[in-house]
Protein backbone atom coordinates (compact mmCIF):
# COMPACT_ATOMS: atom_id res chain seq x y z
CA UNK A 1 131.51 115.28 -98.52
CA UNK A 2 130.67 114.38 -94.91
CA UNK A 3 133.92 114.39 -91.93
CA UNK A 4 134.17 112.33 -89.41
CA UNK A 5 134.62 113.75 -86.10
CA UNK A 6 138.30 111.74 -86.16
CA UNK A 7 139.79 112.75 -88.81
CA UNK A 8 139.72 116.43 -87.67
CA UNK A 9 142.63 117.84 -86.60
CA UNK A 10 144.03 117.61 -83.26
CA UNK A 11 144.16 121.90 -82.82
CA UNK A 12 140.24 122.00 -84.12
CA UNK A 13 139.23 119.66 -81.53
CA UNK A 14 141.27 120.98 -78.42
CA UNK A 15 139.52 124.30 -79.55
CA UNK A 16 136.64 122.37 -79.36
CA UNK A 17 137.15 120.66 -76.19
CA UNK A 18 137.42 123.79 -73.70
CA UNK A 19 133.58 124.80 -74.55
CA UNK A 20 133.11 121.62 -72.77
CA UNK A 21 133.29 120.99 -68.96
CA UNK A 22 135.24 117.86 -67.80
CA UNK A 23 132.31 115.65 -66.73
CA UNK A 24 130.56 116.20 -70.81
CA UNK A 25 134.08 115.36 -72.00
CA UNK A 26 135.02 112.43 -70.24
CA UNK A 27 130.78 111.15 -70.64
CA UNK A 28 131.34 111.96 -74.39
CA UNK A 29 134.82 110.71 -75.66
CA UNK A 30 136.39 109.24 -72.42
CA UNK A 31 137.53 106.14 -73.37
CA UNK A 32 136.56 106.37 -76.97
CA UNK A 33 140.39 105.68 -78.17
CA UNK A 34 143.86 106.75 -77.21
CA UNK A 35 143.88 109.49 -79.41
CA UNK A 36 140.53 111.21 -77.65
CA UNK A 37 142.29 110.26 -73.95
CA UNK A 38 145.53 112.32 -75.03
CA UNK A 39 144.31 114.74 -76.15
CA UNK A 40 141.45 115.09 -72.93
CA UNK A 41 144.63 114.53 -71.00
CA UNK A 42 146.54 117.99 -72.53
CA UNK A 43 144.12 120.47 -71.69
CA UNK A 44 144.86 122.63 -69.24
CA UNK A 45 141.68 124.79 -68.16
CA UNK A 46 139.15 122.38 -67.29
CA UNK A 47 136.09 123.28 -65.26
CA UNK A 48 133.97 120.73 -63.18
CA UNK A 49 130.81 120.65 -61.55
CA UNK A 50 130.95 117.92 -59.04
CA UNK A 51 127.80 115.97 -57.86
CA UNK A 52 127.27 112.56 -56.10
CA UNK A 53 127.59 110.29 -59.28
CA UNK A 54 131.05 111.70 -60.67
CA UNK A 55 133.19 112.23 -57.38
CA UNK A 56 135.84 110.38 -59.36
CA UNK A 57 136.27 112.81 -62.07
CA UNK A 58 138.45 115.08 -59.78
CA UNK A 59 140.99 112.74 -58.94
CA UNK A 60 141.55 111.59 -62.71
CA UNK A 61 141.81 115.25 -63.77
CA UNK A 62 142.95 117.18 -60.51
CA UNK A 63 145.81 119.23 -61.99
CA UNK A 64 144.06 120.60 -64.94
CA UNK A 65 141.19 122.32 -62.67
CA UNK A 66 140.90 125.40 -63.01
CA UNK A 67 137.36 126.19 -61.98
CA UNK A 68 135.63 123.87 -59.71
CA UNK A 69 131.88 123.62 -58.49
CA UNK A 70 131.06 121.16 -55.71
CA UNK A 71 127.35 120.67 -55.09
CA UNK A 72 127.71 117.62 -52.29
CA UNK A 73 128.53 117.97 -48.77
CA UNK A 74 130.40 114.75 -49.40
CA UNK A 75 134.34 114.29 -48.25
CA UNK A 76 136.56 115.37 -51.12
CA UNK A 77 139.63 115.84 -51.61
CA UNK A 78 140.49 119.08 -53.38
CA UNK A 79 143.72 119.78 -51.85
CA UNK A 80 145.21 118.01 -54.74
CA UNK A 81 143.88 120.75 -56.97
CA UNK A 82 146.93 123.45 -57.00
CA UNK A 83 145.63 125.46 -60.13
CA UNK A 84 142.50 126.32 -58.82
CA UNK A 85 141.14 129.76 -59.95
CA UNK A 86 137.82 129.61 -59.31
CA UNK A 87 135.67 127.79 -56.39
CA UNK A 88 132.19 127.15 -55.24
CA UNK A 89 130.97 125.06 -52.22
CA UNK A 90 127.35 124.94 -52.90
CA UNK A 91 126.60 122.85 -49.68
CA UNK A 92 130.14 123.12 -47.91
CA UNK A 93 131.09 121.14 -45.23
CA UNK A 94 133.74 120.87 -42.54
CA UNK A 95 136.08 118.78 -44.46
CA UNK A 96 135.34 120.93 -47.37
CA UNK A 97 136.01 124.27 -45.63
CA UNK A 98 139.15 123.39 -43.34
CA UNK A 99 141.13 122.46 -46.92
CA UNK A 100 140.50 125.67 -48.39
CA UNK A 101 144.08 127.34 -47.65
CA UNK A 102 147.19 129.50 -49.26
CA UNK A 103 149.21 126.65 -49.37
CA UNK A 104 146.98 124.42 -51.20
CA UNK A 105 145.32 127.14 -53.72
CA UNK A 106 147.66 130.08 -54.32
CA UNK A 107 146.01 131.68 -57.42
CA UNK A 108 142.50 131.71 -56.27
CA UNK A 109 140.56 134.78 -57.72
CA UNK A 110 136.90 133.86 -56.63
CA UNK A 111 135.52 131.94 -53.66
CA UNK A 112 131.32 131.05 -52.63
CA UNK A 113 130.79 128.95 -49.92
CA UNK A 114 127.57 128.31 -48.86
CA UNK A 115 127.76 125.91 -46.04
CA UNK A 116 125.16 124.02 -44.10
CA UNK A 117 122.63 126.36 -41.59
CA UNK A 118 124.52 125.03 -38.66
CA UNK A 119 128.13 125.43 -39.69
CA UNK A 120 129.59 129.41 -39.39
CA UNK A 121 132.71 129.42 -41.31
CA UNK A 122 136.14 128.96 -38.78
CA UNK A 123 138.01 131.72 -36.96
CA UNK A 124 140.96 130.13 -38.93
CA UNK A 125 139.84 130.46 -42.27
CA UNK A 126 138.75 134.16 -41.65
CA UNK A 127 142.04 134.95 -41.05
CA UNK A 128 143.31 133.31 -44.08
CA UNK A 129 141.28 135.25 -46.40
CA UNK A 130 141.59 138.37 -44.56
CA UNK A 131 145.04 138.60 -44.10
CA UNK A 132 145.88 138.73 -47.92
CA UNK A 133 147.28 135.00 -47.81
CA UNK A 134 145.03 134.24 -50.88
CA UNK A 135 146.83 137.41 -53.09
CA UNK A 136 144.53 136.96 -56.27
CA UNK A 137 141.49 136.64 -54.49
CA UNK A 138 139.16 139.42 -56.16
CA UNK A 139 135.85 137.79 -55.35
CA UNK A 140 134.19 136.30 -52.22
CA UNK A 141 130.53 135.25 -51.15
CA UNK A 142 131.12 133.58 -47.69
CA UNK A 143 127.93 132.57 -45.99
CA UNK A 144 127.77 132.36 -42.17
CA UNK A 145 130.84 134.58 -41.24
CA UNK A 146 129.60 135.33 -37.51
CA UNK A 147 133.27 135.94 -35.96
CA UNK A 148 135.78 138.23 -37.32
CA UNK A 149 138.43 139.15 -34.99
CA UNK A 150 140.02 142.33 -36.28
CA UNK A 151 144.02 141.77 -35.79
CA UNK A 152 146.61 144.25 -35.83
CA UNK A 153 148.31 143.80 -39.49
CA UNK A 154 145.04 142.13 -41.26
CA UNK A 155 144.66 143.32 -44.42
CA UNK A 156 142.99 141.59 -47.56
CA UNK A 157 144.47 144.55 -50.47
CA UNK A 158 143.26 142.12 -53.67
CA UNK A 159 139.45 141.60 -52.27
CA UNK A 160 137.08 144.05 -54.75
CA UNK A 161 134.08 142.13 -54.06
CA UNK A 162 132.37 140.68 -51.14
CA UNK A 163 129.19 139.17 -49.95
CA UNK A 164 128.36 137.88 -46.47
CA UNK A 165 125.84 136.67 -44.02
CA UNK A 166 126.53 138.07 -40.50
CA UNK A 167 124.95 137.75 -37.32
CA UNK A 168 126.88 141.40 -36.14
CA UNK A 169 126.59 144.78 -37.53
CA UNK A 170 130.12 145.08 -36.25
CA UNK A 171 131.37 142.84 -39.12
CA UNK A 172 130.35 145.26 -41.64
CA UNK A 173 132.75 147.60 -39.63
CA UNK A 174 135.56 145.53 -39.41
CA UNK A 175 135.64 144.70 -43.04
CA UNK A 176 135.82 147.97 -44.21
CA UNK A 177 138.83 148.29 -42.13
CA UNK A 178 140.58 144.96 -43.21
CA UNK A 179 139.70 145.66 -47.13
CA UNK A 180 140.98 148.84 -47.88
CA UNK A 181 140.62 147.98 -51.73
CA UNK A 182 137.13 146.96 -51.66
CA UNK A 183 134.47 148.07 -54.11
CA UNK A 184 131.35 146.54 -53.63
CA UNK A 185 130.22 144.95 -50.26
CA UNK A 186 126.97 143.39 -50.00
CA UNK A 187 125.87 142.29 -46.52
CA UNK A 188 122.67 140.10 -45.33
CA UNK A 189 122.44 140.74 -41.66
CA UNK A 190 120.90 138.44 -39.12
CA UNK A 191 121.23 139.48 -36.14
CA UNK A 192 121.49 142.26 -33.51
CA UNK A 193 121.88 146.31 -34.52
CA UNK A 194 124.72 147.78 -32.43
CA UNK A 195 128.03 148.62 -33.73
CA UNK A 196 131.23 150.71 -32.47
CA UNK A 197 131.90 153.88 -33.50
CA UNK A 198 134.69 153.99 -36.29
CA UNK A 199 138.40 153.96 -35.06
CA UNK A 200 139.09 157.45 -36.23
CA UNK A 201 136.35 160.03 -37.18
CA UNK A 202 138.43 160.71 -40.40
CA UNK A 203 138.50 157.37 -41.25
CA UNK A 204 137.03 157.20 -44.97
CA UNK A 205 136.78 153.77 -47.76
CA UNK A 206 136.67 153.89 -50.91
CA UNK A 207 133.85 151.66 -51.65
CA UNK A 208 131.52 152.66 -54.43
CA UNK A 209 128.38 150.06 -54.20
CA UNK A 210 126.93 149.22 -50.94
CA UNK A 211 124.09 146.83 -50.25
CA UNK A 212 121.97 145.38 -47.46
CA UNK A 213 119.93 143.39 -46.71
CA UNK A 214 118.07 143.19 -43.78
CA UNK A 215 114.89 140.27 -43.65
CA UNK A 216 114.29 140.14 -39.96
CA UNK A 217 114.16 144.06 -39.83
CA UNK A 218 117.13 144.21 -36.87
CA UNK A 219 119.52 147.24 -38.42
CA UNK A 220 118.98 150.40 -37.26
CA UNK A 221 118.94 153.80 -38.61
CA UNK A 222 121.66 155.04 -36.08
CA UNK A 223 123.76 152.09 -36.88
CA UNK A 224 123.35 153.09 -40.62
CA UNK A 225 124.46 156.40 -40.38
CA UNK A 226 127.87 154.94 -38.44
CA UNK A 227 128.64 152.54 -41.53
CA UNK A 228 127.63 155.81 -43.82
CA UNK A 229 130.01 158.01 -42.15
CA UNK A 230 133.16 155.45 -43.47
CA UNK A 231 132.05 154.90 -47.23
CA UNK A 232 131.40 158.59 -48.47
CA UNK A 233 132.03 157.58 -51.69
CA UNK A 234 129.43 155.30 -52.45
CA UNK A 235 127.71 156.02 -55.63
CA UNK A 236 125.16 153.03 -55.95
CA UNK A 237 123.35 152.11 -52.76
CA UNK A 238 120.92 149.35 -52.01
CA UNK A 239 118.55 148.91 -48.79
CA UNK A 240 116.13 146.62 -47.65
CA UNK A 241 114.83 146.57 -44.03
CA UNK A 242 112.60 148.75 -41.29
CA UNK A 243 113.09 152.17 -41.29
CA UNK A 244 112.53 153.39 -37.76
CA UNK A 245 112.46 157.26 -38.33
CA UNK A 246 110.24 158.80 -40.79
CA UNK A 247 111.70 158.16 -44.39
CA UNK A 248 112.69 161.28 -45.08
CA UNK A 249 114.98 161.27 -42.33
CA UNK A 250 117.05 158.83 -44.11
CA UNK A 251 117.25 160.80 -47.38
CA UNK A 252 117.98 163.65 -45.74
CA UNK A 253 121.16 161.74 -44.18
CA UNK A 254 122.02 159.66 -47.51
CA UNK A 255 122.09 162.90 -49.35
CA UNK A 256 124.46 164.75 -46.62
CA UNK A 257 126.23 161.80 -46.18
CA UNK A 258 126.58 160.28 -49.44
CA UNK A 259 127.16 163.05 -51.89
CA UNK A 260 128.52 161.01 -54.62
CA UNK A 261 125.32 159.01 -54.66
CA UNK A 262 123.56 158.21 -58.42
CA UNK A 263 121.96 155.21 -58.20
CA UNK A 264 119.50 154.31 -55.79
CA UNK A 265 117.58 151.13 -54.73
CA UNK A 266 115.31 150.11 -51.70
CA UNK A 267 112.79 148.09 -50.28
CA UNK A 268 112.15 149.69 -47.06
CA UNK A 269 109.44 149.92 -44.71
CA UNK A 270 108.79 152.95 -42.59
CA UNK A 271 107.55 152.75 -39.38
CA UNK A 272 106.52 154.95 -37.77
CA UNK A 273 105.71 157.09 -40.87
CA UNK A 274 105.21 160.37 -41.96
CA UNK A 275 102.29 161.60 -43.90
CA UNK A 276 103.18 165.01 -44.30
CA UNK A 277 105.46 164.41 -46.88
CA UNK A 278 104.72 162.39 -49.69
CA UNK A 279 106.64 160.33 -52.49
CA UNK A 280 106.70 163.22 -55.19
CA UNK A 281 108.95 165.50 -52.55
CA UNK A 282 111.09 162.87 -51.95
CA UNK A 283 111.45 162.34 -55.89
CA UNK A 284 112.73 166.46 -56.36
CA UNK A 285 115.21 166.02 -54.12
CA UNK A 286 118.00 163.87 -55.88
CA UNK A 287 117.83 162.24 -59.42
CA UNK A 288 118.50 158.79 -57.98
CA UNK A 289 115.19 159.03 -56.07
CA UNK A 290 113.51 159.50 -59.25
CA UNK A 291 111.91 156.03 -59.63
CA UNK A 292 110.64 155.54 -55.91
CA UNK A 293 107.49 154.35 -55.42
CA UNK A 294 105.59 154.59 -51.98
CA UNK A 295 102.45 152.12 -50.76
CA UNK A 296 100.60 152.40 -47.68
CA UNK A 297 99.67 148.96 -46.08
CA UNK A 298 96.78 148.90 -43.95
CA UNK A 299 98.11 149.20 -40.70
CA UNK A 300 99.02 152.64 -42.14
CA UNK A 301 102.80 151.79 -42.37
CA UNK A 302 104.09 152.89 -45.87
CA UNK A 303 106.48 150.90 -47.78
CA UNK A 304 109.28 152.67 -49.87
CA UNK A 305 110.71 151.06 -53.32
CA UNK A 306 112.40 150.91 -56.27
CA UNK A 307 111.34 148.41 -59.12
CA UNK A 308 115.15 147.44 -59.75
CA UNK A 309 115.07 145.86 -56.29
């Protein structure tokens, strides 16, 4: 004997229901009858991907968002959106951006914003997430974050993973001051190499995965071996960018610097390199080196890498 969809029970289709976001719900049985709107009405973990056709959607259902995905630079409101756990502003904008506060969304765990090429995320905002104002905030990918003022008292203690774009090597610095909790901190750097000299020469993080990425080739090794100095513990490490002192160089000063090291991943180009020792030396010296492979490009440079990279 067939069943209709409607004479289920209302406990089998709530179950149901949260496998669905809000816009397949309300495109589905929005509408349908009173019963269906009730019962679309009572759940309370909702996720939404907004796009350009269905901006309405997060006024009708506002306080039952729990994860939200924005993929317009459009105006929206999403201050009215207090349960938030989860949010990501695919092509964030001003207006987007300046309502992302404490106040508005206390028990935010994760945060990506990826805004436009021409907007750096505000001195303002930095603070905010810095300064543990957002106190459940475990995750962040923030695009663009090319000022960070360090300030006496910041301190993010929930952050345990981050992701940024910076345009100074500095920033990587800073951040392992401000987030004293963090594990894993991956960093794609645009811009210029130099960096301070840690606070204190005791000064040791915690952090235990480390990656960067470097496409314009800018970081340097000395500037490296600064940020290596504050994260002894790191036990996974990831590198892509120009290697100005012969590879081995840098092994040499992971291995002394990073002793809890076990997993290992590159894409690095050395220049100028160093014939004399090959990839099979390199590969004796540690476990973790065990997979690197070594090509020499015509120019003569050699290229350094892992296939998990």
């Amino acid at each position: 004997m067939s069943t209709r969809l409607e004479s289920l029970p209302n406990e089998i289709l709530t179950d149901m229901f949260i496998y669905f976001d809000i816009s397949s719900l309300y495109n589905s049985f929005g509408g349908l009858n009173q019963r269906f709107n009730n019962l679309i009405r009572s759940l309370k973990h909702h996720a939404l991907i907004i796009e350009k056709d269905n901006l309405s959607l997060i006024e009708l259902y506002s306080s039952q968002i729990m994860r939200l995905k924005i993929n317009t630079p459009l105006p929206i409101d999403i201050s009215e959106c207090p349960n938030l756990i989860s949010l990501e502003l695919c092509q964030a904008s001003k207006n987007q951006i300046e309502q992302i506060r404490s106040d508005i969304m206390p028990h935010l765990v994760s945060l990506t914003i990826i805004p436009s090429y021409h907007i750096s995320l505000p001195m303002e905002f930095t603070q905010e997430v810095f300064s543990d104002s957002f106190h459940h905030l475990r995750y962040a990918r923030l695009s663009r974050l090319d000022t960070f003022e360090l300030l006496p008292g910041f301190q993010s203690l929930s952050l345990h993973t981050l992701y940024i774009t910076c345009t100074n090597a500095n920033t990587i610095h800073w951040i392992l001051q401000t987030c004293p909790n963090l594990f894993s901190l991956h960093a794609q750097f645009f811009g210029q190499h130099h960096i301070v000299k840690p606070i204190s020469s005791a000064y040791k993080h915690s952090l235990g995965k480390f990656l960067l990425d470097d496409p314009y080739h800018n970081f340097s090794f000395d500037t490296l071996d600064t940020i290596f100095r504050c994260i002894p513990n790191v036990k996974y490490l990831a590198l892509q960018f120009s290697c100005r002192v012969p590879f081995i160089d840098l092994v040499e000063n992971i291995l002394n610097r990073l002793t809890q090291l076990d997993r290992f991943e590159c894409d690095i180009l050395e220049s100028p390199n160093d014939l004399m020792v090959n990839v099979e030396i390199i590969q004796q010296m540690n476990e973790c080196f065990q997979y690197l492979q070594c090509v020499q490009k015509d120019n003569g440079c050699r290229v350094f890498s892992t296939e998990c990279i």
